[in-house]
N, C-alpha and C. Protein backbone atom coordinates (compact mmCIF):
# COMPACT_ATOMS: atom_id res chain seq x y z
N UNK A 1 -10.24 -14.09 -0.48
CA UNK A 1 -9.95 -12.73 -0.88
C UNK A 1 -8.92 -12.14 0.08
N UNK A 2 -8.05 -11.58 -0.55
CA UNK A 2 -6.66 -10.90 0.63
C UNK A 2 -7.23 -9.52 1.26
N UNK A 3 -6.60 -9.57 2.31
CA UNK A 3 -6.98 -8.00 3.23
C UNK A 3 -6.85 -6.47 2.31
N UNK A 4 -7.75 -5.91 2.31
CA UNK A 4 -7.25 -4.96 1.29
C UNK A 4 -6.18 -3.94 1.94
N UNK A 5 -5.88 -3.33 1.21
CA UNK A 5 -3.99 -2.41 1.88
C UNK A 5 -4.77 -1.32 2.68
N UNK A 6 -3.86 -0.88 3.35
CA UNK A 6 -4.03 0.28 3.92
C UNK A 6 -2.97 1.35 3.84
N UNK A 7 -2.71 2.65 3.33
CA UNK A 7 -2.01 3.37 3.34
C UNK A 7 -2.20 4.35 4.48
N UNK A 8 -0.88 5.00 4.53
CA UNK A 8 -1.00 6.26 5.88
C UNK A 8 0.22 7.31 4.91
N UNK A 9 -0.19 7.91 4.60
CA UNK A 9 0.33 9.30 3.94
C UNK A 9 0.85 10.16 4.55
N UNK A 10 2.18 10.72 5.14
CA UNK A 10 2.63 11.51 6.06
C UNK A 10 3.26 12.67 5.23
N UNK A 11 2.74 13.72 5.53
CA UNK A 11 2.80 14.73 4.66
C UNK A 11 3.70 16.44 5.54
N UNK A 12 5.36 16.40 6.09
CA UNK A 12 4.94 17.58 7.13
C UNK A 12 5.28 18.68 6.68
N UNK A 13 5.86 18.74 5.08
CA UNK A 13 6.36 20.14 4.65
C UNK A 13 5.51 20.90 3.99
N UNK A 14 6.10 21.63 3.50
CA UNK A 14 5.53 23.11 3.08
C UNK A 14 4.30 22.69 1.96
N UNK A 15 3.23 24.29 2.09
CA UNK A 15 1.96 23.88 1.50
C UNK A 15 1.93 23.24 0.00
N UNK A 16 3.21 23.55 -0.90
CA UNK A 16 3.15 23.22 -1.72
C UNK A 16 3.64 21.66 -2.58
N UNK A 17 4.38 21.74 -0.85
CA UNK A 17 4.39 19.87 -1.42
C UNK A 17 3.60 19.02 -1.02
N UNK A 18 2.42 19.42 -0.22
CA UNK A 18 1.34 19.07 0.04
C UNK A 18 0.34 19.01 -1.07
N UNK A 19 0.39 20.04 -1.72
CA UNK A 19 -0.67 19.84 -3.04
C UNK A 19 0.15 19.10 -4.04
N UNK A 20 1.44 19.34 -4.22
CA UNK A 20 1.53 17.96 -5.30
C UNK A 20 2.12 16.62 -4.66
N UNK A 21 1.82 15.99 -3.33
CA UNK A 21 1.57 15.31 -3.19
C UNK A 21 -0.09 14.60 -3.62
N UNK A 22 -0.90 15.27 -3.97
CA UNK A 22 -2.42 14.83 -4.17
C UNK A 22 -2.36 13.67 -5.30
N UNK A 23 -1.48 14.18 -6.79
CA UNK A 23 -2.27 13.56 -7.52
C UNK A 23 -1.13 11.58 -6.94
N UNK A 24 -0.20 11.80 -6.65
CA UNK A 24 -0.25 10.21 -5.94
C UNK A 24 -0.25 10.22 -5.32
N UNK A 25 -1.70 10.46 -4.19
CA UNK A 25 -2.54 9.81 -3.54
C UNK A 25 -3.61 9.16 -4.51
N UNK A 26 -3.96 10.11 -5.38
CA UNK A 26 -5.23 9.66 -6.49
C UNK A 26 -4.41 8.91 -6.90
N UNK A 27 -3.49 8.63 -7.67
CA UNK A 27 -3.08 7.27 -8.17
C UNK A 27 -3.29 5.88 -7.46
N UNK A 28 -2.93 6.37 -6.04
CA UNK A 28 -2.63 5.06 -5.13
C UNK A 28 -4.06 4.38 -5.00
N UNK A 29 -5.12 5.62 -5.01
CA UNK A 29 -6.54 5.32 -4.72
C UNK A 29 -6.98 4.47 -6.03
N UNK A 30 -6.70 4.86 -7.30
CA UNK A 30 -7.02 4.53 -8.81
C UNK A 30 -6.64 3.25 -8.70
N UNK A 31 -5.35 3.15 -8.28
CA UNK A 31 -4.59 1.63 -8.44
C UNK A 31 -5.56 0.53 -7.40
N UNK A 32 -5.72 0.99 -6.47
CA UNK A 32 -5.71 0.15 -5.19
C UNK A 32 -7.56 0.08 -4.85
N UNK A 33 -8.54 0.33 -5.33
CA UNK A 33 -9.40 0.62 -5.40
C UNK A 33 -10.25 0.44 -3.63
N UNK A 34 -9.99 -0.54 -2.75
CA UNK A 34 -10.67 -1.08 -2.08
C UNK A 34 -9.54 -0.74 -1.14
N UNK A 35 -8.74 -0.03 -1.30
CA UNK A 35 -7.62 0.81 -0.04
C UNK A 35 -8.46 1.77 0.44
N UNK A 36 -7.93 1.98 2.06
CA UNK A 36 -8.30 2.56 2.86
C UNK A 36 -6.86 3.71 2.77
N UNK A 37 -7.13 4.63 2.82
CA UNK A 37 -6.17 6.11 2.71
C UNK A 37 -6.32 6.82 3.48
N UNK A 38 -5.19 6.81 4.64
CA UNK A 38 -5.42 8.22 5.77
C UNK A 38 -4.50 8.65 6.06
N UNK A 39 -4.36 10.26 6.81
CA UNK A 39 -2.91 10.79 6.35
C UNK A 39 -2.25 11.65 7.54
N UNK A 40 -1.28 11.76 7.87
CA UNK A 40 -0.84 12.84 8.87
C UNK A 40 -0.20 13.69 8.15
N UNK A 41 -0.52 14.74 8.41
CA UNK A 41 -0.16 16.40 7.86
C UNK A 41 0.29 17.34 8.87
N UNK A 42 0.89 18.26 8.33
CA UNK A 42 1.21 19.74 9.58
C UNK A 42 -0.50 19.76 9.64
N UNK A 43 -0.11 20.44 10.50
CA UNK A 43 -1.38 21.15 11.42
C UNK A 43 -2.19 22.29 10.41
N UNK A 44 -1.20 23.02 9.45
CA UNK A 44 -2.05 23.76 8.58
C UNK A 44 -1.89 23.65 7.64
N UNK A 45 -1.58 22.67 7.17
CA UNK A 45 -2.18 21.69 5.95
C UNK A 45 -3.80 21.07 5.81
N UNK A 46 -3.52 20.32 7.40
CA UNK A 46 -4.35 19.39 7.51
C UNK A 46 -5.92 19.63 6.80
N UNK A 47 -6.49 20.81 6.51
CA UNK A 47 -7.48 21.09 6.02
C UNK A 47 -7.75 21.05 4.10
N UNK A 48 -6.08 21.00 3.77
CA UNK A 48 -6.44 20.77 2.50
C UNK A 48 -6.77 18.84 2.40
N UNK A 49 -6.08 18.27 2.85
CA UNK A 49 -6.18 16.64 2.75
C UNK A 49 -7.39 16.33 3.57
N UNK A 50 -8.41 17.40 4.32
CA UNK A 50 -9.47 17.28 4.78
C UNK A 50 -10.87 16.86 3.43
N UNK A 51 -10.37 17.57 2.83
CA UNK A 51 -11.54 17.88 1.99
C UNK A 51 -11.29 16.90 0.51
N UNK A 52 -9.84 15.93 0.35
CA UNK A 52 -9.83 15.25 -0.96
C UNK A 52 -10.77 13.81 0.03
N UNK A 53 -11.91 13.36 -0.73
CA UNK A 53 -12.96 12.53 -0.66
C UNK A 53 -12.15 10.70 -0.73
N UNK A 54 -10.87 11.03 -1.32
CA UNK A 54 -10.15 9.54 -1.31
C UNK A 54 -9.76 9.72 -0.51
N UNK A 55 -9.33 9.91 0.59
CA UNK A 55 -8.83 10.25 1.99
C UNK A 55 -9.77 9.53 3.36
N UNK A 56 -9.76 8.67 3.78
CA UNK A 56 -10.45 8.54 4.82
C UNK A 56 -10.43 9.29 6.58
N UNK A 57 -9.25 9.33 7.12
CA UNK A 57 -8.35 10.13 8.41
C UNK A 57 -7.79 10.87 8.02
N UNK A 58 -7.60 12.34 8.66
CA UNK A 58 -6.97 13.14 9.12
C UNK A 58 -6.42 13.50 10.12
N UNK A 59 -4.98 13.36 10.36
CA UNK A 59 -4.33 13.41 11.71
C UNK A 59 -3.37 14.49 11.51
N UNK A 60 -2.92 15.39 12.55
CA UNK A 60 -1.81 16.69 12.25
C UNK A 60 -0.72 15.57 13.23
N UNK A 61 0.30 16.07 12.33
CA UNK A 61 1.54 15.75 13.01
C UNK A 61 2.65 16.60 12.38
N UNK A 62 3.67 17.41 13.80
CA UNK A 62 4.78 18.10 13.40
C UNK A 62 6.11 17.80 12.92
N UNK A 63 7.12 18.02 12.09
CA UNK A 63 8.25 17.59 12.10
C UNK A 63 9.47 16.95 13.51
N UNK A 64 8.96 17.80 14.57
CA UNK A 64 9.84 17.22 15.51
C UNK A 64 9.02 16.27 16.01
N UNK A 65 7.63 15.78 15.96
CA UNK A 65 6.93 15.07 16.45
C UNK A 65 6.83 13.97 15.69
N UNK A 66 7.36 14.26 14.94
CA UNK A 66 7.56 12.36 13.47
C UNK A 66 8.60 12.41 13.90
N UNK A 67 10.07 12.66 14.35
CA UNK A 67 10.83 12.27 14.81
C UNK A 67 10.95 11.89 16.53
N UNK A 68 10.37 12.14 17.41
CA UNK A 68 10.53 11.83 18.22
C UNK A 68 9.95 10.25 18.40
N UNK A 69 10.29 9.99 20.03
CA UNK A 69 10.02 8.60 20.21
C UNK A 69 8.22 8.19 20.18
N UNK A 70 8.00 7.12 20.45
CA UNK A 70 6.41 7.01 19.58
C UNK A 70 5.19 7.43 20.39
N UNK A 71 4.43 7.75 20.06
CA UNK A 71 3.07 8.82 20.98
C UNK A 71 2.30 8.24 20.36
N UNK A 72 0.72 8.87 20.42
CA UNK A 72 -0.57 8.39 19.93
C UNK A 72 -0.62 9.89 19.63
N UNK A 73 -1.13 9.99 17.99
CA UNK A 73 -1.08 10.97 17.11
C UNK A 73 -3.12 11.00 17.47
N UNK A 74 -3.69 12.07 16.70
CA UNK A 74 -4.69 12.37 16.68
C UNK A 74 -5.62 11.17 15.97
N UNK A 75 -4.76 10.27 15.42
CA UNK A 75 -5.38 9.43 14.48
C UNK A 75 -5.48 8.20 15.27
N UNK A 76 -4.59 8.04 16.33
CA UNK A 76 -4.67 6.83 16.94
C UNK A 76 -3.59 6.02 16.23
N UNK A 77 -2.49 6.50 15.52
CA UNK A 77 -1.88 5.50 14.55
C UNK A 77 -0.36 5.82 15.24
N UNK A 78 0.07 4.81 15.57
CA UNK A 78 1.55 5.13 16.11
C UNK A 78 2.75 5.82 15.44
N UNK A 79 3.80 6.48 15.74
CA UNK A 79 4.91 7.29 15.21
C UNK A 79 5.71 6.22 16.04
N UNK A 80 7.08 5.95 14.92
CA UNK A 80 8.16 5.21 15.92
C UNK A 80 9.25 5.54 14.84
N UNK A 81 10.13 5.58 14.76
CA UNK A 81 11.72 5.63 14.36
C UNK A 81 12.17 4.29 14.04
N UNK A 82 11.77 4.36 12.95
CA UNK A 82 12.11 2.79 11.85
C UNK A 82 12.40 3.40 10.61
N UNK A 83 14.01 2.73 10.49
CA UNK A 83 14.40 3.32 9.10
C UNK A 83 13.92 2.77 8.03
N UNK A 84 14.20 3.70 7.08
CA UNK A 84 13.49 4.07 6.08
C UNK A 84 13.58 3.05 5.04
N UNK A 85 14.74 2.48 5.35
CA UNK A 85 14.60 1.26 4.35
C UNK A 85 14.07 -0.20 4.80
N UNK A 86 13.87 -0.33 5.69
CA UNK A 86 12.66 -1.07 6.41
C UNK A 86 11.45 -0.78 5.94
N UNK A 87 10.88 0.37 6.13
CA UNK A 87 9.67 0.99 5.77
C UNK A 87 9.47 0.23 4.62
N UNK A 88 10.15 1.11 3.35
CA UNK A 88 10.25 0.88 1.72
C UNK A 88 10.17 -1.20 1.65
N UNK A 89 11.45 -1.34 2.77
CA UNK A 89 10.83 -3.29 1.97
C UNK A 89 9.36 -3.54 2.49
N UNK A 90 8.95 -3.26 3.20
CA UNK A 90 7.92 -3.77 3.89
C UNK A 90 6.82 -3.26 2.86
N UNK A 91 6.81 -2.22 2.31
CA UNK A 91 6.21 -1.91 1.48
C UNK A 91 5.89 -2.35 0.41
N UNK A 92 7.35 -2.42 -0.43
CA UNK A 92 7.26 -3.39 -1.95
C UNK A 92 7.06 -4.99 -1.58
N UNK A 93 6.84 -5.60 -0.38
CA UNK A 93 6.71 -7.00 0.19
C UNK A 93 5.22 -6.89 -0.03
N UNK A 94 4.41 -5.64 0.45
CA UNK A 94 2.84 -5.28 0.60
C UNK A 94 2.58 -5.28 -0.63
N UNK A 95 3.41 -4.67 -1.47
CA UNK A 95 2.56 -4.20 -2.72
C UNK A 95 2.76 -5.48 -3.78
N UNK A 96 3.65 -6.17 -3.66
CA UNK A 96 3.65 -7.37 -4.13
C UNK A 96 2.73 -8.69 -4.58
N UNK A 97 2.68 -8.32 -3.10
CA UNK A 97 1.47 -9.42 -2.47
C UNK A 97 0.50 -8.95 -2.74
N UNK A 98 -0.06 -7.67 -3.08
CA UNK A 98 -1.36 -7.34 -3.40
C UNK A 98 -1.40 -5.97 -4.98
N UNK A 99 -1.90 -7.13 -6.23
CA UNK A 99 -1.25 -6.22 -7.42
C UNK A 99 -2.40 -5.07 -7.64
N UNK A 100 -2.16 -4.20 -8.22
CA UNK A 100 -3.36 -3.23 -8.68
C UNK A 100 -4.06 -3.62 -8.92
N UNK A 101 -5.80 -2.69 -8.75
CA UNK A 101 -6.92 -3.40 -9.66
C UNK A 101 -6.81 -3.91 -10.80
N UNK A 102 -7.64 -4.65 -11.45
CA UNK A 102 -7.71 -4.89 -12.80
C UNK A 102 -8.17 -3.83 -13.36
N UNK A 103 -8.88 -3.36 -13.13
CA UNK A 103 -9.61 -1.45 -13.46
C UNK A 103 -9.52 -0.66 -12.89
N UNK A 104 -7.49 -0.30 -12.68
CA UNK A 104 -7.33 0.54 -12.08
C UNK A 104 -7.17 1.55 -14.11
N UNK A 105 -6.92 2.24 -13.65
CA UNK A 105 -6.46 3.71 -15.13
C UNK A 105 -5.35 4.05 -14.65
């Protein structure tokens, strides 16, 4: 059986792209069933992504603080300055390798 995925959701703008960020997270959760989902948010956000139940961590992190060089966030999960298209292959390489449930919706 393969490792199941793990997502980290970084969320630092305004409240309202925070709430429609939700419903893909619920997708990712629908798809991925046996994913672990945890997220860094502004600081006053952080209480709405507190309370969605597909969510496992909650960590605050600021805009100049996702850019700076790498720290230990509240979550224990590292920040580092890796472009973005690195990120994205490494991603579709992940998601590749591991397809949606069979009963995802």
């Amino acid at each position: 059986m393969a490792d199941a995925l793990s997502f980290l959701v970084i969320n630092v703008s305004r409240i309202g792209d925070t709430l429609l960020a939700t419903p893909a997270i619920r997708a990712i959760a629908r798809a991925y069933l046996d994913a672990r989902i945890d997220a860094l948010c502004h600081p006053k956000r952080a209480e709405i992504l507190e309370h969605l139940p597909l969510i496992g961590r909650v960590g605050t992190i600021t805009k100049h603080a996702a850019l700076a060089r790498p720290y230990p966030c509240a979550t224990d999960v590292p920040m580092a300055e890796i472009p973005v298209e690195t990120v994205l292959a490494a991603v579709l390489r992940a998601l590749a390798d591991h397809p949606p449930s069979a009963t995802a919706s």
